[in-house]
N, C-alpha and C. Protein backbone atom coordinates (compact mmCIF):
# COMPACT_ATOMS: atom_id res chain seq x y z
N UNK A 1 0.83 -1.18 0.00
CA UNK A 1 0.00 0.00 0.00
C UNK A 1 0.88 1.25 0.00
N UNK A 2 0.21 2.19 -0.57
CA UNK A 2 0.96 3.44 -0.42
C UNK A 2 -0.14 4.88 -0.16
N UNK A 3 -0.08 6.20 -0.13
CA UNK A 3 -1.01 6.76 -0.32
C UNK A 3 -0.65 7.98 -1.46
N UNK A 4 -1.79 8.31 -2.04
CA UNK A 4 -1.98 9.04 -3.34
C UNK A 4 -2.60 10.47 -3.08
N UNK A 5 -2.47 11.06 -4.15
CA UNK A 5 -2.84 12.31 -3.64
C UNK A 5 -3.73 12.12 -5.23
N UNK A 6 -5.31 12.65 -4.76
CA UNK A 6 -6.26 13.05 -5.62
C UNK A 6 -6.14 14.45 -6.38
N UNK A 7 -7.35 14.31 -7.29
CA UNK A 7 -7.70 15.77 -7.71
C UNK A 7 -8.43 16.63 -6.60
N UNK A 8 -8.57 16.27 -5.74
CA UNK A 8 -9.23 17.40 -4.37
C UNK A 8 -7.74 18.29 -4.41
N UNK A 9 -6.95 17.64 -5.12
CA UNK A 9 -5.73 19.28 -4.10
C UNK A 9 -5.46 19.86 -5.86
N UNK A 10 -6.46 19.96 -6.42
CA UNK A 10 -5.69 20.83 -7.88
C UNK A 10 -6.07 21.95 -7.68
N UNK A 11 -5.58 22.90 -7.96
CA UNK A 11 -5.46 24.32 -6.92
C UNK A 11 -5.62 24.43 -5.72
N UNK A 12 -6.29 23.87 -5.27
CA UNK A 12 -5.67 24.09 -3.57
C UNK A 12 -4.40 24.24 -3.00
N UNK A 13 -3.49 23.10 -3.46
CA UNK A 13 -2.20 22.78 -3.39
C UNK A 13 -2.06 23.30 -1.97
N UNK A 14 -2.77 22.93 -1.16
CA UNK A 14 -2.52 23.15 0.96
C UNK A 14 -1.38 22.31 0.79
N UNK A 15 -0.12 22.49 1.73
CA UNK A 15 1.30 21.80 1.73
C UNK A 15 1.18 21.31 3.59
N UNK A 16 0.26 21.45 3.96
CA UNK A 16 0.43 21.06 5.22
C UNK A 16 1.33 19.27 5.56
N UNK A 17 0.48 18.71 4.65
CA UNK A 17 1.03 17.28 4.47
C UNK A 17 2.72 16.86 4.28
N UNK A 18 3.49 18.68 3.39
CA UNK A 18 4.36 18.23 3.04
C UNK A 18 5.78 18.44 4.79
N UNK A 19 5.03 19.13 5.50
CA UNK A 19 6.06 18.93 6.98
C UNK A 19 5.88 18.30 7.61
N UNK A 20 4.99 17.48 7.56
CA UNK A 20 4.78 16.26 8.24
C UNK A 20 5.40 14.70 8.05
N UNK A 21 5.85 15.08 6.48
CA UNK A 21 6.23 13.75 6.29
C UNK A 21 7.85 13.43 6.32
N UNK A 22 7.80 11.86 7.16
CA UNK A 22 9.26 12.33 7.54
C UNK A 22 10.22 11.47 6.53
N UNK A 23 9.67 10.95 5.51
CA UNK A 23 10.95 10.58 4.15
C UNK A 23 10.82 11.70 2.92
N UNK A 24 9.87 12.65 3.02
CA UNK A 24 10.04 13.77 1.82
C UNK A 24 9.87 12.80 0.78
N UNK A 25 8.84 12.60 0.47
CA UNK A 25 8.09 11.84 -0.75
C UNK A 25 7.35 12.43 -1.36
N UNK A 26 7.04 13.71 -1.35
CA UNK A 26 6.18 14.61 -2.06
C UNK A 26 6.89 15.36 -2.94
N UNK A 27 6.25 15.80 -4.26
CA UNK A 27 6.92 16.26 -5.39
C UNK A 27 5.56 17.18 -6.01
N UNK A 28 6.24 18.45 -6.37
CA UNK A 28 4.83 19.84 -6.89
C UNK A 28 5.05 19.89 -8.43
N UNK A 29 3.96 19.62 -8.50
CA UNK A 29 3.35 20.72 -9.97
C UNK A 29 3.00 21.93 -10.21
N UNK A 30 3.02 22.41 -10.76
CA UNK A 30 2.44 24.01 -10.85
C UNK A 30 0.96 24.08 -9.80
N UNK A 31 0.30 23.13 -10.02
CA UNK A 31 -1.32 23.61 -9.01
C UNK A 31 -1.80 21.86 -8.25
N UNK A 32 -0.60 21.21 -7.84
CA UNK A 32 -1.07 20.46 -6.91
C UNK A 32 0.12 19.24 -6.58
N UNK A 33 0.04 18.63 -5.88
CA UNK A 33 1.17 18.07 -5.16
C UNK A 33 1.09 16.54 -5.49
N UNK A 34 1.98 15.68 -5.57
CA UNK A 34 1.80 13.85 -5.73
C UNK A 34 3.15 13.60 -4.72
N UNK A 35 2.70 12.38 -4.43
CA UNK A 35 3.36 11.56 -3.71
C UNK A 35 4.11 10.23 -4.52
N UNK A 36 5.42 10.37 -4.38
CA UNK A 36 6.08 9.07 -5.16
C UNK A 36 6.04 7.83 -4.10
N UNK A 37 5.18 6.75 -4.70
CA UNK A 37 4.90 5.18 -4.22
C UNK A 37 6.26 4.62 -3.61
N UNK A 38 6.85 4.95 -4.33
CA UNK A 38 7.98 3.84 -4.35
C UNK A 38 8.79 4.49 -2.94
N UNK A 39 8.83 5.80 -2.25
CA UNK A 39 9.24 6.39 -1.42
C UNK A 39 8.31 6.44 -0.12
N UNK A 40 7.11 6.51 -0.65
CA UNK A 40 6.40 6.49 0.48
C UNK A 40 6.31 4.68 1.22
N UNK A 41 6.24 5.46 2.71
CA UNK A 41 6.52 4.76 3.90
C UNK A 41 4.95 3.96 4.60
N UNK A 42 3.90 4.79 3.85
CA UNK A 42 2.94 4.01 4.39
C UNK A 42 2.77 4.70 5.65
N UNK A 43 3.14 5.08 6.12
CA UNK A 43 2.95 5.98 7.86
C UNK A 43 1.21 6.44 8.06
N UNK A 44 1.08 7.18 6.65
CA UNK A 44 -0.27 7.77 7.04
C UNK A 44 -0.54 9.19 8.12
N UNK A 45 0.91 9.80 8.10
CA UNK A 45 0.61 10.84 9.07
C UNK A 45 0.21 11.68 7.99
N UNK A 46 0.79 12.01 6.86
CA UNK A 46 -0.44 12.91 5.65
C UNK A 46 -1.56 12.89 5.79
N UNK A 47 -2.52 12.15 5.77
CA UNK A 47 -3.51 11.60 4.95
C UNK A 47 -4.41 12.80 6.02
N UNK A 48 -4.51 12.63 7.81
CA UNK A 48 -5.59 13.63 8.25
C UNK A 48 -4.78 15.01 8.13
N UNK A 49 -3.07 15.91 7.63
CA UNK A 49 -3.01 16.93 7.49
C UNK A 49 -3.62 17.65 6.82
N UNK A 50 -4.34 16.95 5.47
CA UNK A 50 -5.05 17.64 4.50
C UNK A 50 -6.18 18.48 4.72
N UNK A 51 -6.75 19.18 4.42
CA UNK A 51 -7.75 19.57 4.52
C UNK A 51 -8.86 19.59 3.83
N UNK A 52 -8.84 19.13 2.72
CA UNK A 52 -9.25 18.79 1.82
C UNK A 52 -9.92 17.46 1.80
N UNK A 53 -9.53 16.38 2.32
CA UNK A 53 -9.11 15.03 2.19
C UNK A 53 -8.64 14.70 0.64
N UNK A 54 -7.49 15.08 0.21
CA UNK A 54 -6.76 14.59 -0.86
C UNK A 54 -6.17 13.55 -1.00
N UNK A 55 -5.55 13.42 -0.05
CA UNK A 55 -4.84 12.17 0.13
C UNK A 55 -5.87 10.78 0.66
N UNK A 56 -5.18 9.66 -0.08
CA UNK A 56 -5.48 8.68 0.44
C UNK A 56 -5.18 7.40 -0.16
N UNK A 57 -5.48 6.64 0.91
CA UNK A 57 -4.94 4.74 0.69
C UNK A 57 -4.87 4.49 -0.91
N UNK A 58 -4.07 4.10 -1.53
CA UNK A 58 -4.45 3.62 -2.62
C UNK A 58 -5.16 2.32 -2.90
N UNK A 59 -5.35 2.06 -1.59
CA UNK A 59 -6.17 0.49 -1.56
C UNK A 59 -7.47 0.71 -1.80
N UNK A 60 -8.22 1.90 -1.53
CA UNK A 60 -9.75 2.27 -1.88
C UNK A 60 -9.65 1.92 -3.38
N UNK A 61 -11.13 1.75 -3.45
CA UNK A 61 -11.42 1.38 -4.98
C UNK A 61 -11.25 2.21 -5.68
N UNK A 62 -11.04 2.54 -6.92
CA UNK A 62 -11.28 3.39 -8.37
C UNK A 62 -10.05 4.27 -7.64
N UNK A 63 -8.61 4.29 -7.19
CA UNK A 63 -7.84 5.19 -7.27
C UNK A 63 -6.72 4.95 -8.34
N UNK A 64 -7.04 3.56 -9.06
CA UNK A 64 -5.94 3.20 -9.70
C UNK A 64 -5.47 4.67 -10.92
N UNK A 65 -6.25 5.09 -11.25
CA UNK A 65 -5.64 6.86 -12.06
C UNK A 65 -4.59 7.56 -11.28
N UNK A 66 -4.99 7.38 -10.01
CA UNK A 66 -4.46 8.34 -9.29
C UNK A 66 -2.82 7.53 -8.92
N UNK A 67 -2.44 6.26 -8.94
CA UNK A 67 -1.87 5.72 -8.56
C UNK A 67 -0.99 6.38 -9.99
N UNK A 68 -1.32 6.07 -11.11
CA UNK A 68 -0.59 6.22 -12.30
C UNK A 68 0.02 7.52 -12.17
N UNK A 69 -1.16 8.79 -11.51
CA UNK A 69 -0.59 10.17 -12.24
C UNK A 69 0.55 10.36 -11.12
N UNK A 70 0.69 9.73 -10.06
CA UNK A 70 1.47 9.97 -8.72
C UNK A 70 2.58 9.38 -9.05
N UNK A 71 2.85 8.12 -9.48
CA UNK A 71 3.61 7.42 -10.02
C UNK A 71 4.71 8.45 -11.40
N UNK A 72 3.84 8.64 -12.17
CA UNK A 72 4.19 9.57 -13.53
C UNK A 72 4.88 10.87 -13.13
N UNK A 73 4.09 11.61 -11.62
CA UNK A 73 4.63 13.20 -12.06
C UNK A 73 5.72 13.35 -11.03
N UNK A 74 5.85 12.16 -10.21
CA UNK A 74 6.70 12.32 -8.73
C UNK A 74 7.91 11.95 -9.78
N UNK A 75 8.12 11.54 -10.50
CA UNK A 75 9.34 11.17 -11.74
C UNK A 75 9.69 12.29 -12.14
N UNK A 76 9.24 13.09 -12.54
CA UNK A 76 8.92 14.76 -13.29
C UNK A 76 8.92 16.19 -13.21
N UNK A 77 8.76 15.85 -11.42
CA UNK A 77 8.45 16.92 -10.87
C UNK A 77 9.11 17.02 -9.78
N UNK A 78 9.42 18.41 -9.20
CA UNK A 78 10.81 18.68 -7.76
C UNK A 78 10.08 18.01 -6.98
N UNK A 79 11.07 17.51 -5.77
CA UNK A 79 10.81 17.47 -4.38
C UNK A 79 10.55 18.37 -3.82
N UNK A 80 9.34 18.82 -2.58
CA UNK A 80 9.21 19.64 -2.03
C UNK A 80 8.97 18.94 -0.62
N UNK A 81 9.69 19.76 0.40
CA UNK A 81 9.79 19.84 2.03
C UNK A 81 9.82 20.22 2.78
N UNK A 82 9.46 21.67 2.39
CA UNK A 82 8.78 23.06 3.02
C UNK A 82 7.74 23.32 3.09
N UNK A 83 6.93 23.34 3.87
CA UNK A 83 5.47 24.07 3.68
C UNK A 83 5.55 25.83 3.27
N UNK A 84 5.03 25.98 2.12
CA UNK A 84 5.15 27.08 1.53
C UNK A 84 3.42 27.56 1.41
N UNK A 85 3.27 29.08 0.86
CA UNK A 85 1.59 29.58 1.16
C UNK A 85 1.11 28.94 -0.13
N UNK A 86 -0.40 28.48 0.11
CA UNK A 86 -0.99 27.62 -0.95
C UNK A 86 -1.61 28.76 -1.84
N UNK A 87 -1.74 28.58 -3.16
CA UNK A 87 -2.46 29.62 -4.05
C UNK A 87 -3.60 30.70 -2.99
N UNK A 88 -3.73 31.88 -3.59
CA UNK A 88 -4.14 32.86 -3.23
C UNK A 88 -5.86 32.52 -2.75
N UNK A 89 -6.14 31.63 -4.09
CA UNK A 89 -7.30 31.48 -4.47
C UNK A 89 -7.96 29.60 -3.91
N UNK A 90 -7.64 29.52 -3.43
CA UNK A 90 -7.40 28.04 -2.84
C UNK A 90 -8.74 27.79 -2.49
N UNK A 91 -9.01 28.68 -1.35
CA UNK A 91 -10.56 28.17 -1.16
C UNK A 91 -11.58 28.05 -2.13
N UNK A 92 -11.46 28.80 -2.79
CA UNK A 92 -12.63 28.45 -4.01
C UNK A 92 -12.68 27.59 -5.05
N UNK A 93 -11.28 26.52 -4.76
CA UNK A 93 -11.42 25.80 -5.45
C UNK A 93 -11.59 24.17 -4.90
N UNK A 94 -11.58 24.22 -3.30
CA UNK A 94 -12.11 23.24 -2.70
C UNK A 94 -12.91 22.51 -2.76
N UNK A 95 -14.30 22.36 -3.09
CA UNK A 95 -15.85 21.98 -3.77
C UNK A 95 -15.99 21.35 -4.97
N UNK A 96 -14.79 21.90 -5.66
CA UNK A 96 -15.14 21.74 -7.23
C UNK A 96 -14.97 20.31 -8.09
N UNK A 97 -15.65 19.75 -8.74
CA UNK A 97 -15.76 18.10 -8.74
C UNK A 97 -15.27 18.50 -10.11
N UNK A 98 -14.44 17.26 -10.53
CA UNK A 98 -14.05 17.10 -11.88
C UNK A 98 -12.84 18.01 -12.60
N UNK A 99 -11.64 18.50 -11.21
CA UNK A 99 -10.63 18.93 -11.45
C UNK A 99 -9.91 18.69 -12.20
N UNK A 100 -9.71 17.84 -12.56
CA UNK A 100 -8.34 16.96 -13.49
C UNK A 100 -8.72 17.63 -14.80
N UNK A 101 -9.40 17.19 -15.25
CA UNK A 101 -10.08 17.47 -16.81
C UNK A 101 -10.34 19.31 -17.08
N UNK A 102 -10.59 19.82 -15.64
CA UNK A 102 -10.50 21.11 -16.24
C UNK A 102 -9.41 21.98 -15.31
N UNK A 103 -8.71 21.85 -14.92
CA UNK A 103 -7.75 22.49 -14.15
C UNK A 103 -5.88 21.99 -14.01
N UNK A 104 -6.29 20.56 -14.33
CA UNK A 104 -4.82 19.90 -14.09
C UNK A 104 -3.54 20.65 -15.21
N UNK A 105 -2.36 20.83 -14.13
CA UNK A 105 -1.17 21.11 -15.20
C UNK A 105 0.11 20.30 -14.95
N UNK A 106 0.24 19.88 -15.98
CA UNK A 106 1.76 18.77 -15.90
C UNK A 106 3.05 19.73 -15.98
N UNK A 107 3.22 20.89 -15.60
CA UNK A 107 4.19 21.59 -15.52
C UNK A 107 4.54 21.28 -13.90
N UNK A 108 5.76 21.45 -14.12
CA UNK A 108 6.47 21.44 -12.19
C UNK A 108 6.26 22.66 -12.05
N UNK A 109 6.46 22.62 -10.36
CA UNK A 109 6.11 23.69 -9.64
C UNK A 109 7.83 23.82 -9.16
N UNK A 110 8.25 24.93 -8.30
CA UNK A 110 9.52 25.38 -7.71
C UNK A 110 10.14 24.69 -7.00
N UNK A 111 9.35 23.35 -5.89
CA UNK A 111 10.27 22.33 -5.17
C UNK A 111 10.87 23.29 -4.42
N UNK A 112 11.94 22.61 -3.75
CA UNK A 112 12.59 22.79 -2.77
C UNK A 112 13.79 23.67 -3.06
């Protein structure tokens, strides 16, 4: 098992998760954060930092996408291990169903 980070954090990008974790397995995109599998520890101290609930088990059903894009962008994209301020606009994008398809960007974000 490992845990994944959903489309609940595409613009949000809250980093609370990322000082908490103590092997630095998180890696940014321009508007949201993934977790590399192969680094993560399984701990689960992420999963209630969120606020969002973004994160989670990849053992739940139907996350296998999410397993792929976490897998794909943590390859691609910096390490980050700072909690840094989340977009300006964050809250308003909390609610919003069907992020990926209209918001997702495969560009990296600044990392560490």
């Amino acid at each position: 098992m490992t845990y994944v980070v959903t489309d609940k954090c595409i613009r949000c990008k809250y980093m609370d998760c990322v000082e908490v974790c103590p092997v630095d397995c998180f890696y940014e995109g321009e508007n949201m954060l993934v977790i590399h599998p192969d680094e993560c520890i399984d701990c689960g101290v992420c999963e209630p930092e969120c606020p969002v609930d973004a994160i989670r088990p990849d053992t739940e059903p139907g996350l296998e996408q999410w397993l792929s894009v976490n897998t794909e962008y943590a390859n691609k994209w910096p390490n980050i291990t700072v909690k840094r301020e989340s977009p300006a606009d964050s809250a308003e994008f909390e609610n919003v169903e069907g992020k990926f398809d209209k918001y997702f960007s495969a560009e990296p974000g600044q990392g560490d």
